[in-house]
N, C-alpha and C. Protein backbone atom coordinates (compact mmCIF):
# COMPACT_ATOMS: atom_id res chain seq x y z
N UNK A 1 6.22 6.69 9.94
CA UNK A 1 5.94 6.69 8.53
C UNK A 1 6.79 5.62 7.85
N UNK A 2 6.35 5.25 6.71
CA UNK A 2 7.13 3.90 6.10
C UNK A 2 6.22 4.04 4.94
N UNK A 3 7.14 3.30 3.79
CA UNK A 3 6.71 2.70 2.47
C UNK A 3 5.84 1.96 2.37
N UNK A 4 4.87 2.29 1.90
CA UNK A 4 3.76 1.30 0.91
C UNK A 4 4.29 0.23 0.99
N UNK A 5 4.70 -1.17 1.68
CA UNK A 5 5.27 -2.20 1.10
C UNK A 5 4.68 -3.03 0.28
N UNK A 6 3.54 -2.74 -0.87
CA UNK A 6 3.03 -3.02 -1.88
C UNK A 6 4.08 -2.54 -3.10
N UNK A 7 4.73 -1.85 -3.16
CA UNK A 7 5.70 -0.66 -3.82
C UNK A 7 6.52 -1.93 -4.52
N UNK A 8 6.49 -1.77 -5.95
CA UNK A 8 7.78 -2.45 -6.81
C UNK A 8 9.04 -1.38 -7.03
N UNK A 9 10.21 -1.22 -6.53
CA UNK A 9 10.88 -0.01 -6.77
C UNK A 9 12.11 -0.30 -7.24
N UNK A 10 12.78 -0.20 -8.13
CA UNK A 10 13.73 -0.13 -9.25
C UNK A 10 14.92 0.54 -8.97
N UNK A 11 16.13 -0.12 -8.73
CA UNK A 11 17.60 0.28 -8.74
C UNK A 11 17.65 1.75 -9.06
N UNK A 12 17.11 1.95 -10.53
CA UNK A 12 17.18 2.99 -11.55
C UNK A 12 15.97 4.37 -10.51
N UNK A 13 15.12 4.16 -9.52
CA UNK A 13 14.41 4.77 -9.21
C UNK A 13 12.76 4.82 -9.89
N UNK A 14 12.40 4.00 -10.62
CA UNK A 14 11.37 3.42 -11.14
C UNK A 14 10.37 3.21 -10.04
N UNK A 15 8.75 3.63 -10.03
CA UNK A 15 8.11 3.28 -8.52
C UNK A 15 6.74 2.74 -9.32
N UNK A 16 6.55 1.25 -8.66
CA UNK A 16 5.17 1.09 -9.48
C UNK A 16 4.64 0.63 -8.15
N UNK A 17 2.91 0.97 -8.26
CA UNK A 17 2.07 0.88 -6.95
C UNK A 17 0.84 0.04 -7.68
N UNK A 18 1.44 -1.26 -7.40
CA UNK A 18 0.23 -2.23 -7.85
C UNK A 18 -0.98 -2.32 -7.69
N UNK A 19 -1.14 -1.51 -6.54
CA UNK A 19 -2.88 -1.50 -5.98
C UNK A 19 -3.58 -0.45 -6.81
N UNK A 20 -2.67 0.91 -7.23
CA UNK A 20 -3.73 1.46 -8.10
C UNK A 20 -3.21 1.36 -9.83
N UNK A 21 -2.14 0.61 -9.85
CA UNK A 21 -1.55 0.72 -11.23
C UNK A 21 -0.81 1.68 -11.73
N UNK A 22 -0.73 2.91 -10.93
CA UNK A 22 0.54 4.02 -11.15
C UNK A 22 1.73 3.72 -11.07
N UNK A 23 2.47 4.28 -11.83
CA UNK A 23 3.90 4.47 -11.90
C UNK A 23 4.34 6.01 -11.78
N UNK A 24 5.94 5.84 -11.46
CA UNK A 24 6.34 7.28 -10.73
C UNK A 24 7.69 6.99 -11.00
N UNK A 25 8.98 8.06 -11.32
CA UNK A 25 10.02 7.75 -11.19
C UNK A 25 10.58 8.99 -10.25
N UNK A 26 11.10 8.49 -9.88
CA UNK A 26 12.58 9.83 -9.31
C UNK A 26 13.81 9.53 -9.32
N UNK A 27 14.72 10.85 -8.93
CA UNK A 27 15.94 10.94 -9.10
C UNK A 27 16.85 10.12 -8.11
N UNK A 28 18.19 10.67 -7.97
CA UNK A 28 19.02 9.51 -7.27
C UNK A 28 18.51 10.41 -5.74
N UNK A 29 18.38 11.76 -5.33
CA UNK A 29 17.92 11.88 -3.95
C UNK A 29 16.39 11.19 -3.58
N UNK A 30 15.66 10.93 -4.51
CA UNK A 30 14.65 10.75 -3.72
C UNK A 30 14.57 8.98 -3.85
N UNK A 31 15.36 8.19 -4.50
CA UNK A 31 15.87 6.82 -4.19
C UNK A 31 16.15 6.43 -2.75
N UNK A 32 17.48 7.65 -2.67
CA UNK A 32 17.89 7.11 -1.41
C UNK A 32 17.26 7.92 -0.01
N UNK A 33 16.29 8.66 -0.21
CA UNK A 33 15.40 8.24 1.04
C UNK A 33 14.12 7.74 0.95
N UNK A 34 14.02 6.50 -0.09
CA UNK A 34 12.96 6.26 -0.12
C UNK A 34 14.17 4.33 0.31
N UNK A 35 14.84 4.21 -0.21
CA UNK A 35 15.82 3.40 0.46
C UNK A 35 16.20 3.50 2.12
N UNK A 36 16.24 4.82 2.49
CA UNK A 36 16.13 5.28 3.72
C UNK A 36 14.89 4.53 4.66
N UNK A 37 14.02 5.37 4.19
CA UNK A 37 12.67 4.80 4.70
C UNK A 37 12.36 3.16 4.56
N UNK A 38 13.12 2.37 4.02
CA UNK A 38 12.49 0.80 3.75
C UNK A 38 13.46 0.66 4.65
N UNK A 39 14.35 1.09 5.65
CA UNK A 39 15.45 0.75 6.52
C UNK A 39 14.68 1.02 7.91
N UNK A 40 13.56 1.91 7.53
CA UNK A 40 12.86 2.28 8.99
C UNK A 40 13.83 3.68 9.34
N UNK A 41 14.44 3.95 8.96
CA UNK A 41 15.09 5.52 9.45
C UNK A 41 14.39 6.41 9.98
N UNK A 42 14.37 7.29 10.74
CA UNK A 42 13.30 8.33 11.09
C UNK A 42 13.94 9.70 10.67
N UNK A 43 13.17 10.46 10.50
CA UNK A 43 13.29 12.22 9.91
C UNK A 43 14.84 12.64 10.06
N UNK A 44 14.87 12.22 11.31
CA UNK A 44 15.84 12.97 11.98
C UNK A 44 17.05 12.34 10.60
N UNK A 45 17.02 11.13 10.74
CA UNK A 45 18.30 10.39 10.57
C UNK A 45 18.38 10.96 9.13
N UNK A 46 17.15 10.74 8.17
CA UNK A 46 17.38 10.98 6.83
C UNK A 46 17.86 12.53 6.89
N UNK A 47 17.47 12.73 7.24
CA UNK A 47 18.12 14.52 7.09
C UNK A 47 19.33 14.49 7.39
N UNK A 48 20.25 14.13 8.14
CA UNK A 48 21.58 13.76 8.52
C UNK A 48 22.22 13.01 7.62
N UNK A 49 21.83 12.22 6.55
CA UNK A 49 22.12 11.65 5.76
C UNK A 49 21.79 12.00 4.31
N UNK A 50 21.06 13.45 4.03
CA UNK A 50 21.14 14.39 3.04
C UNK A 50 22.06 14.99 2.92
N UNK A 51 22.35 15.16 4.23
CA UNK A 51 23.31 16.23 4.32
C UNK A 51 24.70 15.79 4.38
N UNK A 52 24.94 14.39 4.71
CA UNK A 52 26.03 14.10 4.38
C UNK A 52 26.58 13.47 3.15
N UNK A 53 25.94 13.30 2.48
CA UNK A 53 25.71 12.66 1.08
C UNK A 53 25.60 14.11 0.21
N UNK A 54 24.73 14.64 -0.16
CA UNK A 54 24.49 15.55 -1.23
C UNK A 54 24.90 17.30 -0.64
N UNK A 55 25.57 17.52 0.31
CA UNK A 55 26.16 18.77 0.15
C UNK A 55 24.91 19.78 0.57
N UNK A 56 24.09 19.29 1.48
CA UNK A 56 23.24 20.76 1.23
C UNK A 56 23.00 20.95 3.07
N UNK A 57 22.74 22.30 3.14
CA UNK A 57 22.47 22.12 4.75
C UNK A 57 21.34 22.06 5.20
N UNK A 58 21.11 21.55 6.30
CA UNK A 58 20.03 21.32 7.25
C UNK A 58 19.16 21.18 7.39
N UNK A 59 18.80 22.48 7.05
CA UNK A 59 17.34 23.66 6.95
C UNK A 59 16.24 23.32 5.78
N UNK A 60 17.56 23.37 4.61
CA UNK A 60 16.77 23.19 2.97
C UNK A 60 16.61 21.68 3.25
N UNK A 61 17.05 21.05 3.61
CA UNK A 61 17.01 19.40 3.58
C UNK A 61 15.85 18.90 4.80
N UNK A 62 15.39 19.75 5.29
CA UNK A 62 13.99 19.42 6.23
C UNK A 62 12.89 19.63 5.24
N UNK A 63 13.50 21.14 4.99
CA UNK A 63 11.92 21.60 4.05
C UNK A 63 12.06 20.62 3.23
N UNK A 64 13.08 20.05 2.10
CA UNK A 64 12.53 19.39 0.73
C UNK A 64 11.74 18.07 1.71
N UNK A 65 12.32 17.45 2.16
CA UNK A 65 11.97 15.94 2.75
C UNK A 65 10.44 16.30 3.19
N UNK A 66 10.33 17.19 3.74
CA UNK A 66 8.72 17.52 4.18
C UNK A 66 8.36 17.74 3.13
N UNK A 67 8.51 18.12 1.70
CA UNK A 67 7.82 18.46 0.54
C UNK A 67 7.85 16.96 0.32
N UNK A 68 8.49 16.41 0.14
CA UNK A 68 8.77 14.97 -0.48
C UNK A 68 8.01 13.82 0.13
N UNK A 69 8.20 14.17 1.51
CA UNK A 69 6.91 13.11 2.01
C UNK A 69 5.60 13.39 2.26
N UNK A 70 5.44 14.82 1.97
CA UNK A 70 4.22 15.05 1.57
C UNK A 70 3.62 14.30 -0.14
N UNK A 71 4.47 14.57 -1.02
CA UNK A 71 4.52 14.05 -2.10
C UNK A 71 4.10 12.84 -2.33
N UNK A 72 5.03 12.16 -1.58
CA UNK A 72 4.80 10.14 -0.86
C UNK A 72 3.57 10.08 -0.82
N UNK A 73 3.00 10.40 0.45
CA UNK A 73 1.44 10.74 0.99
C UNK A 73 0.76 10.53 0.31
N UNK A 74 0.74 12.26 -0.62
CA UNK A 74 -0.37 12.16 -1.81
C UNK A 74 -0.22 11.24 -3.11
N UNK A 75 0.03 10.73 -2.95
CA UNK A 75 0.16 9.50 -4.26
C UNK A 75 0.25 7.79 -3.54
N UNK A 76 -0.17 8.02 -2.23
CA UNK A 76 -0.26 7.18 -1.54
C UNK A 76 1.08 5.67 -1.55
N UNK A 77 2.09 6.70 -1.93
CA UNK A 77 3.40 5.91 -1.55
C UNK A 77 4.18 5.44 -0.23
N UNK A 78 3.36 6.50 0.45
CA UNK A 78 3.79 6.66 2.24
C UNK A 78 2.90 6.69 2.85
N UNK A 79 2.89 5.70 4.05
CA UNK A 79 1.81 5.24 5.04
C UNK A 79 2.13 6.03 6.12
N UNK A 80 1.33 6.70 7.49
CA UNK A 80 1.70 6.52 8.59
C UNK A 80 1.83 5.63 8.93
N UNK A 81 2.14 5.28 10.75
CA UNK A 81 2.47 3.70 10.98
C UNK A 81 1.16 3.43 11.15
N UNK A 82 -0.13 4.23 11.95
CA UNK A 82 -1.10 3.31 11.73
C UNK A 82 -1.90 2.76 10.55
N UNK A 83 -1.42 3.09 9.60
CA UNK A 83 -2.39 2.36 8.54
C UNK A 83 -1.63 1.97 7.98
């Protein structure tokens, strides 16, 4: 999985998707695994890096990231690798 690299994305967390003209913002967690992901990181790693960064354990930090890149997905912010 990986970023739209169509994606204009903003220090501040600002997300604009030129192909359909939406915009999106988020907070400072979902910056930095969306910073994560433009590094190529995989699941594993970002979750290890929730958890060492923002204080939360394991478990809750699988489920949100699976909510979150589900999120990606549907707003077509996140590609699998084949497409």
């Amino acid at each position: 999985m990986y970023v739209n690299k169509n994606l204009a994305i903003s220090d501040t967390g600002f997300i604009f998707n030129p192909s359909t003209g939406d915009s999106f913002s988020t907070n400072e967690v979902g910056k930095f695994i969306i910073d994560l992901l433009k590094q190529k990181k995989s699941k594993e790693e970002i979750i290890s890096q929730i958890v060492l960064h923002f204080n939360v354990d394991k478990v809750n930090a699988d489920k949100d990231l699976s909510d979150f890149f589900a999120m990606l997905k549907s707003y077509q912010l996140m590609l699998d690798e084949n497409e």
